[in-house]
N, C-alpha and C. Protein backbone atom coordinates (compact mmCIF):
# COMPACT_ATOMS: atom_id res chain seq x y z
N UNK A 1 -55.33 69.27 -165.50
CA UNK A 1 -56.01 68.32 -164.63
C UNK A 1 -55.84 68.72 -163.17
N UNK A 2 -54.72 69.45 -162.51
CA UNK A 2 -54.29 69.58 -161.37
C UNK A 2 -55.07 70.56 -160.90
N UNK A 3 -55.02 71.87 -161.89
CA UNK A 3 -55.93 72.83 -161.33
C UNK A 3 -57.47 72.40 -161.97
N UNK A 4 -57.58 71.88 -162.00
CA UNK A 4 -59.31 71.50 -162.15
C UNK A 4 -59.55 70.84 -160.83
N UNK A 5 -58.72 69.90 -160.58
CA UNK A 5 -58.98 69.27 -158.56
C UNK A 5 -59.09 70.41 -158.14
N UNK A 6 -57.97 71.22 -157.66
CA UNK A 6 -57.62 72.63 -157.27
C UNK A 6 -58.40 73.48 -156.81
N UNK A 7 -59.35 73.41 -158.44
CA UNK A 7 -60.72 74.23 -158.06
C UNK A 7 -61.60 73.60 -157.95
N UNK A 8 -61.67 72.67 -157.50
CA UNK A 8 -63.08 71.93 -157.54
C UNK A 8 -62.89 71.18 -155.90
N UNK A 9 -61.85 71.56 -155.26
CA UNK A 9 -61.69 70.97 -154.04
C UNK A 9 -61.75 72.59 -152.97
N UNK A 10 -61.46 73.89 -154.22
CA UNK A 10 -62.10 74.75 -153.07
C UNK A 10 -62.96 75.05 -153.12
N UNK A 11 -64.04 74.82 -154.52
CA UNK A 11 -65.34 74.99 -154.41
C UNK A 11 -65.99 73.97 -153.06
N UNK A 12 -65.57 72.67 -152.93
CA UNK A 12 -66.17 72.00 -152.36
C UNK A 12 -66.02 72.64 -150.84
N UNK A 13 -64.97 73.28 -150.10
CA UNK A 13 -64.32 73.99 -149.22
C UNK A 13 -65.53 75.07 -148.31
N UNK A 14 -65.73 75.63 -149.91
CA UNK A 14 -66.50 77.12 -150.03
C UNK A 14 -67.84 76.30 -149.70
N UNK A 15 -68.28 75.37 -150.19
CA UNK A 15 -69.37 74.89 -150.12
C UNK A 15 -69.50 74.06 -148.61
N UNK A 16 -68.80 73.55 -147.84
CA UNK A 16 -69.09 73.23 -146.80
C UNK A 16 -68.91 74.09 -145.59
N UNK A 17 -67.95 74.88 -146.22
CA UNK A 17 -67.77 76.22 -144.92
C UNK A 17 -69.62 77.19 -145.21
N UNK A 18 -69.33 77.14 -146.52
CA UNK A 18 -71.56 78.02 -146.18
C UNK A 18 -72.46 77.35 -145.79
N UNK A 19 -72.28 76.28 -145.67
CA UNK A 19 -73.54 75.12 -145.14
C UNK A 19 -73.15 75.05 -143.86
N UNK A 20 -72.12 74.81 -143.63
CA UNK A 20 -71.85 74.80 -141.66
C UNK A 20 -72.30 75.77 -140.85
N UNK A 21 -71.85 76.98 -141.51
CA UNK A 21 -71.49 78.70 -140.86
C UNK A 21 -72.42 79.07 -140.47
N UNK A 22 -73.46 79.34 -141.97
CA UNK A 22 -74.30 80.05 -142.63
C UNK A 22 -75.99 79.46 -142.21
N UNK A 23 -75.75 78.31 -141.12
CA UNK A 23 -76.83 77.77 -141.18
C UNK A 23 -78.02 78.58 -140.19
N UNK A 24 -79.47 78.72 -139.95
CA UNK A 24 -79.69 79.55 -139.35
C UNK A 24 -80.32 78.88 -137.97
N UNK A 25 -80.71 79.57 -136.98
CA UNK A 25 -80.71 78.71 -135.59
C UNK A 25 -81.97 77.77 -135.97
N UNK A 26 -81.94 76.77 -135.04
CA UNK A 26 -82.99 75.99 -134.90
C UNK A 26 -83.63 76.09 -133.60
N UNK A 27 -84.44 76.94 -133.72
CA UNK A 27 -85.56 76.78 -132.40
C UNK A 27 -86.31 75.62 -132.64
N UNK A 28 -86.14 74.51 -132.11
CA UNK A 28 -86.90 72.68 -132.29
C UNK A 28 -87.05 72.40 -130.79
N UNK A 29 -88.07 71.81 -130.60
CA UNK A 29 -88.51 70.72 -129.62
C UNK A 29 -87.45 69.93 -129.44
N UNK A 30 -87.21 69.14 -128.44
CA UNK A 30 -86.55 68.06 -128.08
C UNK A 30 -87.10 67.13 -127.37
N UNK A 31 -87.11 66.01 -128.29
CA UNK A 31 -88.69 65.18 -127.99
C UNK A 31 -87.82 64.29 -126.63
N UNK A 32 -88.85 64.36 -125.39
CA UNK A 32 -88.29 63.27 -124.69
C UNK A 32 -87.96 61.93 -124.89
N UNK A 33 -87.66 61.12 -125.98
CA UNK A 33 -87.53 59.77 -126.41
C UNK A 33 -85.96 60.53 -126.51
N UNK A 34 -85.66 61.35 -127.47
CA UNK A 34 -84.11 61.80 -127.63
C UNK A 34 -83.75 62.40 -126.28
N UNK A 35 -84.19 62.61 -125.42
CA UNK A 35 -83.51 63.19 -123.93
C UNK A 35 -82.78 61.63 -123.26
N UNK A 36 -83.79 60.55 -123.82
CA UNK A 36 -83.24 59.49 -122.70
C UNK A 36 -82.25 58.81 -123.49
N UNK A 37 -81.99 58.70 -125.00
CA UNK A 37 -81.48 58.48 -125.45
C UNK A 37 -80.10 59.05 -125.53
N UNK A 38 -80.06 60.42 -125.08
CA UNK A 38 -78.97 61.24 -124.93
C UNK A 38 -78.28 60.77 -123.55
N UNK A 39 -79.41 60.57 -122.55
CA UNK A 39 -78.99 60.19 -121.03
C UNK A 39 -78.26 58.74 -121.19
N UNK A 40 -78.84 58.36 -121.54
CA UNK A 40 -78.34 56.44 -121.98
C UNK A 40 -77.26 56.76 -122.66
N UNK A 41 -76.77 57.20 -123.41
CA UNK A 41 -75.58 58.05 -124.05
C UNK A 41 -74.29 58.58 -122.89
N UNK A 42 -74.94 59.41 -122.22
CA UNK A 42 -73.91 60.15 -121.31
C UNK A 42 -73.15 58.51 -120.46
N UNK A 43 -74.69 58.37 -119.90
CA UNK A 43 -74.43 57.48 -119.20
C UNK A 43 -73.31 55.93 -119.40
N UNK A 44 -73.21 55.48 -120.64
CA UNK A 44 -72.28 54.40 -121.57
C UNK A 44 -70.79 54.89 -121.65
N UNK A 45 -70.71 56.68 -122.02
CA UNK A 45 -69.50 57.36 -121.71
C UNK A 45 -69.29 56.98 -120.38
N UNK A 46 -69.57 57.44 -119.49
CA UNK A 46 -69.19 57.71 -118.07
C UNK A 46 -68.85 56.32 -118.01
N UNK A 47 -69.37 54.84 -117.98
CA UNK A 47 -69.25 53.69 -117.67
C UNK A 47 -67.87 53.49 -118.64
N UNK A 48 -67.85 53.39 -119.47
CA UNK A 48 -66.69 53.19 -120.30
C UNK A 48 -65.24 53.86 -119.86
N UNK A 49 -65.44 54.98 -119.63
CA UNK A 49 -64.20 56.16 -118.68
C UNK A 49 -63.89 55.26 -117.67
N UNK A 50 -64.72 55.22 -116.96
CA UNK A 50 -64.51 54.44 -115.75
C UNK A 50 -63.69 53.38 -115.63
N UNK A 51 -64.33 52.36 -116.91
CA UNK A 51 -63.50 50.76 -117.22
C UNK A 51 -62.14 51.10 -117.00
N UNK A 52 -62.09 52.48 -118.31
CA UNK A 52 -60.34 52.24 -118.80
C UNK A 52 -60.00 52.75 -117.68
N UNK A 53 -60.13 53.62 -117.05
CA UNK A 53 -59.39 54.31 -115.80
C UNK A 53 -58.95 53.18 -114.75
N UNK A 54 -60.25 52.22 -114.57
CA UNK A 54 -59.87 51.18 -113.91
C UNK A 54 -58.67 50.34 -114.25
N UNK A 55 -59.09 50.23 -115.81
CA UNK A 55 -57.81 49.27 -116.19
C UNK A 55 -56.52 50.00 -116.16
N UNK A 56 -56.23 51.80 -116.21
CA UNK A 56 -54.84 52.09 -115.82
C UNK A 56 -54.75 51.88 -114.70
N UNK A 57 -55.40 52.37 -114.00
CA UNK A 57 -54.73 52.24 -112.35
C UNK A 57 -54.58 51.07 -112.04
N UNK A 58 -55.35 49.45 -112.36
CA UNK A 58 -54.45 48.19 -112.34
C UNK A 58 -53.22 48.00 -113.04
N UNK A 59 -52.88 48.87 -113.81
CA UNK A 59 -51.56 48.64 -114.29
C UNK A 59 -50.53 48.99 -114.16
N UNK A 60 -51.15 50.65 -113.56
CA UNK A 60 -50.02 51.24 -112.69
C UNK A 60 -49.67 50.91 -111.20
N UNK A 61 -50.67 50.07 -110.96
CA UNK A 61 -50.41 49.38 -109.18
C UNK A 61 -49.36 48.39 -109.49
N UNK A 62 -49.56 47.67 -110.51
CA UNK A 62 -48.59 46.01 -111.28
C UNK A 62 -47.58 46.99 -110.97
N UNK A 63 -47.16 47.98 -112.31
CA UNK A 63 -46.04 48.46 -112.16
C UNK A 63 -45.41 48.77 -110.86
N UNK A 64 -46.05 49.47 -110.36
CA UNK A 64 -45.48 50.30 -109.40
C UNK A 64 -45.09 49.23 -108.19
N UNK A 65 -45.56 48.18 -107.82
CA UNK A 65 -45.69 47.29 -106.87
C UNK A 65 -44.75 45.91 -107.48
N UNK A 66 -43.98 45.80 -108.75
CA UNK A 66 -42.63 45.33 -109.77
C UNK A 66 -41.63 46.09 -109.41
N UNK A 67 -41.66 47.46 -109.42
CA UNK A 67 -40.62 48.24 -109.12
C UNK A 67 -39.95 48.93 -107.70
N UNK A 68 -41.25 48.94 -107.32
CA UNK A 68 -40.57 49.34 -105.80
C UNK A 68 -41.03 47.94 -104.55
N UNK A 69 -41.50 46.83 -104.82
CA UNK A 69 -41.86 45.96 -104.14
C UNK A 69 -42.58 46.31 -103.00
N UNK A 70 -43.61 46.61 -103.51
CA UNK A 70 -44.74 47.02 -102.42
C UNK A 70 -45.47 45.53 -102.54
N UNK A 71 -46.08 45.09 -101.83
CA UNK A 71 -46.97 43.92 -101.89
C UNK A 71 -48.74 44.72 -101.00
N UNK A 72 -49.27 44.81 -102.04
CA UNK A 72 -50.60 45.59 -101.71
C UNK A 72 -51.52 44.38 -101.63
N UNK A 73 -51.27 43.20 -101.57
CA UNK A 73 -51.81 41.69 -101.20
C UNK A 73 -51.54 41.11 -100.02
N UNK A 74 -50.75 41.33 -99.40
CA UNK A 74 -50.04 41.06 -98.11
C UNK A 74 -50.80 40.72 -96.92
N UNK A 75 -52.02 41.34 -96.84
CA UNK A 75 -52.92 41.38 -95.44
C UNK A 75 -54.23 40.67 -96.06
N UNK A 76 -54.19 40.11 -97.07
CA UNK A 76 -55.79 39.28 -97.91
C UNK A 76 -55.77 38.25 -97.18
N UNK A 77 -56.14 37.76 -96.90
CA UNK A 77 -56.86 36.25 -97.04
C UNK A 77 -57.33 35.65 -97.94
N UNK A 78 -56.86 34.51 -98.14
CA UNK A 78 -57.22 33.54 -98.94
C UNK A 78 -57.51 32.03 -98.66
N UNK A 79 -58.42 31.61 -99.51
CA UNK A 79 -58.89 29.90 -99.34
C UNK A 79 -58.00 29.06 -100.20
N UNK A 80 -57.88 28.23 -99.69
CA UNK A 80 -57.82 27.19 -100.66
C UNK A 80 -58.53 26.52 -101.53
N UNK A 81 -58.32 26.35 -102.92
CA UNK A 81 -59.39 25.88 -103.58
C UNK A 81 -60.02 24.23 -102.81
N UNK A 82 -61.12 24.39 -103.63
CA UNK A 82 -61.45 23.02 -103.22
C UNK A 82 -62.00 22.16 -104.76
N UNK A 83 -61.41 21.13 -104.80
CA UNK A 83 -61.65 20.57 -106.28
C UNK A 83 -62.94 19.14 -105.69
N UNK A 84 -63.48 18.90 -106.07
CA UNK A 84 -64.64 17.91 -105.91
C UNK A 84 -64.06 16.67 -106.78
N UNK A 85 -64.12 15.42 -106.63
CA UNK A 85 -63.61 14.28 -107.76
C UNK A 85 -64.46 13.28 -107.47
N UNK A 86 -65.46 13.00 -108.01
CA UNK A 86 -66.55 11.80 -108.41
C UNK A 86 -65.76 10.66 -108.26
N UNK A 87 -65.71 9.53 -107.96
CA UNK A 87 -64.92 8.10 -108.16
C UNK A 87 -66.33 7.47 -108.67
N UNK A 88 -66.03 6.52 -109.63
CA UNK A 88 -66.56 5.68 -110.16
C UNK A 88 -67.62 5.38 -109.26
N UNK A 89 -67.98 4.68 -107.97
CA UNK A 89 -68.76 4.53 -107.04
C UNK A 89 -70.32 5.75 -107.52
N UNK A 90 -69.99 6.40 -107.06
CA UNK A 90 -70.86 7.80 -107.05
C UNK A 90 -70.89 8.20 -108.33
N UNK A 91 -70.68 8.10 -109.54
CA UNK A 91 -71.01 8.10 -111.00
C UNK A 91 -72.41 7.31 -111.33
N UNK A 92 -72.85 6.52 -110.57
CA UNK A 92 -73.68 5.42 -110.91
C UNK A 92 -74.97 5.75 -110.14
């Protein structure tokens, strides 16, 4: 049973290494519907890279600004919220 897998897992071997290798060129068109589709492609990579990169470097600022007490917030400005509250009066 063992050598029957054996050989039948390097036939399968033999058989995908000649179909990969062995294949012969393709001189084909490349229809412009697949160019933009490829571009829309590149383009989702690049946006996505970007995210995570963004999201390390916010994490390495946290860190780094935990450990050596940098305060990279220091010179912001900020508001105060403002909350709105209806009273009964003005409900009506």
């Amino acid at each position: 049973m063992k050598k029957a897998l054996k050989r039948s897992g390097i036939i399968l071997l033999l058989a995908a290494y000649l179909m990969i290798f062995t294949m012969p060129a393709a001189h084909a068109y490349i229809d412009p519907s697949a160019t933009t589709y490829m571009i829309q492609a590149i383009a989702g990579i690049v946006i996505a890279v970007g995210s995570v990169g963004i999201i390390f470097w916010r994490r390495a600022k946290k860190k780094l600004k935990d450990k050596v007490g940098i305060d990279f917030d220091k010179n912001k400005e900020t508001e105060e919220e403002v909350v709105a509250v209806k009273t009964d009066d003005e409900q009506k």
